[in-house]
Protein backbone atom coordinates (compact mmCIF):
# COMPACT_ATOMS: atom_id res chain seq x y z
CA UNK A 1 13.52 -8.65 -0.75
CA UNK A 2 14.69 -6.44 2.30
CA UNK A 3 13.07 -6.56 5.52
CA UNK A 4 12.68 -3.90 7.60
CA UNK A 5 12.73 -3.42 11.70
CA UNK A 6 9.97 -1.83 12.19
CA UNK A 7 6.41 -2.45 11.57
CA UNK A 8 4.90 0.87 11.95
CA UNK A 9 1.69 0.31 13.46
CA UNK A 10 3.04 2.05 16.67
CA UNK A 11 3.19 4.95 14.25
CA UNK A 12 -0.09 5.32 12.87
CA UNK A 13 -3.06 3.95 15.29
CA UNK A 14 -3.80 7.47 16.05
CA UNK A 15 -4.60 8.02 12.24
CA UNK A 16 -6.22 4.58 11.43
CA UNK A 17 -8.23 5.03 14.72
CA UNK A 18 -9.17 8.52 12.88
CA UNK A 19 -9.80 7.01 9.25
CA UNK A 20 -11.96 3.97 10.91
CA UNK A 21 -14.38 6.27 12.35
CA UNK A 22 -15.34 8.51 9.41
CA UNK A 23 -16.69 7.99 6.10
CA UNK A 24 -15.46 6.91 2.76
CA UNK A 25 -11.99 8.54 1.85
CA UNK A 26 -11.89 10.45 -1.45
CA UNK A 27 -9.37 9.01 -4.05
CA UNK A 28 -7.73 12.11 -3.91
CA UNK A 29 -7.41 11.41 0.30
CA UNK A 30 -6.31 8.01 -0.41
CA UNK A 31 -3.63 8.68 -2.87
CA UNK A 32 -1.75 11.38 -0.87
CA UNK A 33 -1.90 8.56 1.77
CA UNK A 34 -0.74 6.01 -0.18
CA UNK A 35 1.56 8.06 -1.49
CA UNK A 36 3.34 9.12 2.02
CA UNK A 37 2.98 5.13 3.16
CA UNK A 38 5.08 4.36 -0.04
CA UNK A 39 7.74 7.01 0.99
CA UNK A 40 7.87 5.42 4.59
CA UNK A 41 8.42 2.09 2.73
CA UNK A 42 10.94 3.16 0.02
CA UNK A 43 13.09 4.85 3.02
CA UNK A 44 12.86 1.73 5.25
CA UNK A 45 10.41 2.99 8.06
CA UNK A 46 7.83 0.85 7.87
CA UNK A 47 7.62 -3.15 6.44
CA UNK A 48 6.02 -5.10 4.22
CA UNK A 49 3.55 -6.12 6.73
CA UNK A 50 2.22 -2.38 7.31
CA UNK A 51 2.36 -1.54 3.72
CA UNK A 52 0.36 -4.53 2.87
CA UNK A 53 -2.45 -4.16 6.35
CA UNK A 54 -2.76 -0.06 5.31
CA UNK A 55 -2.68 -0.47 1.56
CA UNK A 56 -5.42 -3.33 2.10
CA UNK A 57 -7.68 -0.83 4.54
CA UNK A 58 -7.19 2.01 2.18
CA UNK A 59 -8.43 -0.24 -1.29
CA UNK A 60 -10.67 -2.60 0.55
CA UNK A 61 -12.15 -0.75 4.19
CA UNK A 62 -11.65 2.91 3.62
CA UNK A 63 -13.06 3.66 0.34
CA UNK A 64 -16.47 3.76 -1.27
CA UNK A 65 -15.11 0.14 -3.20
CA UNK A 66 -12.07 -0.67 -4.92
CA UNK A 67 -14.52 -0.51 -8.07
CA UNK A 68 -14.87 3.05 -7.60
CA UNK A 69 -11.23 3.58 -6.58
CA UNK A 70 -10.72 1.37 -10.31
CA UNK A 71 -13.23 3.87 -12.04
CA UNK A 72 -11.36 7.37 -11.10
CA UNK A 73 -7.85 6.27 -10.95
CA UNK A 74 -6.95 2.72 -12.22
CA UNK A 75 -3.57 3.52 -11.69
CA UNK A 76 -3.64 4.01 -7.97
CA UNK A 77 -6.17 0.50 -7.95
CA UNK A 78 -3.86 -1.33 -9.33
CA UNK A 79 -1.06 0.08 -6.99
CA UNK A 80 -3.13 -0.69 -4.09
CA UNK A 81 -4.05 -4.11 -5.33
CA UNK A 82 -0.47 -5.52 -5.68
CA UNK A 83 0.52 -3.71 -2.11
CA UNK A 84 -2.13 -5.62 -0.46
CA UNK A 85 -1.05 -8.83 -1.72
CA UNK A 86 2.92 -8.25 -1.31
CA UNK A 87 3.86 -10.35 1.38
CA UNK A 88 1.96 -13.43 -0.10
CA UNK A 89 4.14 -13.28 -2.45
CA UNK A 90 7.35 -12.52 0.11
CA UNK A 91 6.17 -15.37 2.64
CA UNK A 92 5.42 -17.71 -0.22
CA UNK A 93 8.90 -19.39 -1.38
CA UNK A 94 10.17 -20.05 -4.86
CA UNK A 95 11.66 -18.30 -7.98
CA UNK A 96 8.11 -17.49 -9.65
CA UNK A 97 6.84 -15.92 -6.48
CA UNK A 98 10.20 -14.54 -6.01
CA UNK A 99 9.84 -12.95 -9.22
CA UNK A 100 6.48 -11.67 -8.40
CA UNK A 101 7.46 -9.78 -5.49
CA UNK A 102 10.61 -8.01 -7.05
CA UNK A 103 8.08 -7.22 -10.03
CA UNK A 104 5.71 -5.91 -7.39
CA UNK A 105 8.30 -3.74 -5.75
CA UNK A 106 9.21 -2.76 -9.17
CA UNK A 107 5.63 -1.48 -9.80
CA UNK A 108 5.13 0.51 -6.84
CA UNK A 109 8.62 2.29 -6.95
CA UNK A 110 7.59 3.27 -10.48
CA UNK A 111 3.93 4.05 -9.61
CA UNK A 112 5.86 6.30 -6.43
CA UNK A 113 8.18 7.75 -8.71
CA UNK A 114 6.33 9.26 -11.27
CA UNK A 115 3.23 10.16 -8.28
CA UNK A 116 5.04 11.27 -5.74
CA UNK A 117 5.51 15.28 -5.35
């Protein structure tokens, strides 16, 4: 698993500040930014910690409910999901867990790939 430098939260309080004070993000809102947090991620400019904390607000804070978020796109839930769990995974040592992270990492390049414009 590579770690990166920076965390990223310097980078974006101005926007969570934003997102935290207005209501419910559409999919379609939280897609395009879960789409440009993967592309910070995939090119090393943010870590696993901010791609877990963001991915987490977007699924679990900034949407109607992940249910809903399940209901128009499962897809993008189940992106979210696993990116809000990756650095249990990470943190937790051993091959299964190991395993589970690579997979994970696996998962959201391919969910990035074929999502990303």
């Amino acid at each position: 698993m590579k770690t990166k430098s920076k965390s990223g939260f310097e980078r974006y309080d101005y926007i969570l500040s934003g997102i935290k004070s207005s209501e419910p993000l559409s999919v379609k809102q939280i897609k395009s930014i879960f789409l440009m947090l993967l592309n910070d991620y995939f090119q090393n400019e943010v870590d696993d910690y901010f791609l877990e904390s963001l991915a987490g607000d977007l699924y679990f804070n900034f949407s109607k409910s992940p249910n809903y978020i399940k209901s128009k796109d499962p897809n993008l839930s189940y992106a979210l999901d696993c990116a809000s769990d990756i650095t249990y995974f990470i943190k937790r040592h051993g091959i299964k867990n190991k395993k589970r992270a690579e997979t994970i990492v696996e998962e959201l390049k391919d969910y990035y790939t074929k999502n990303y414009n």
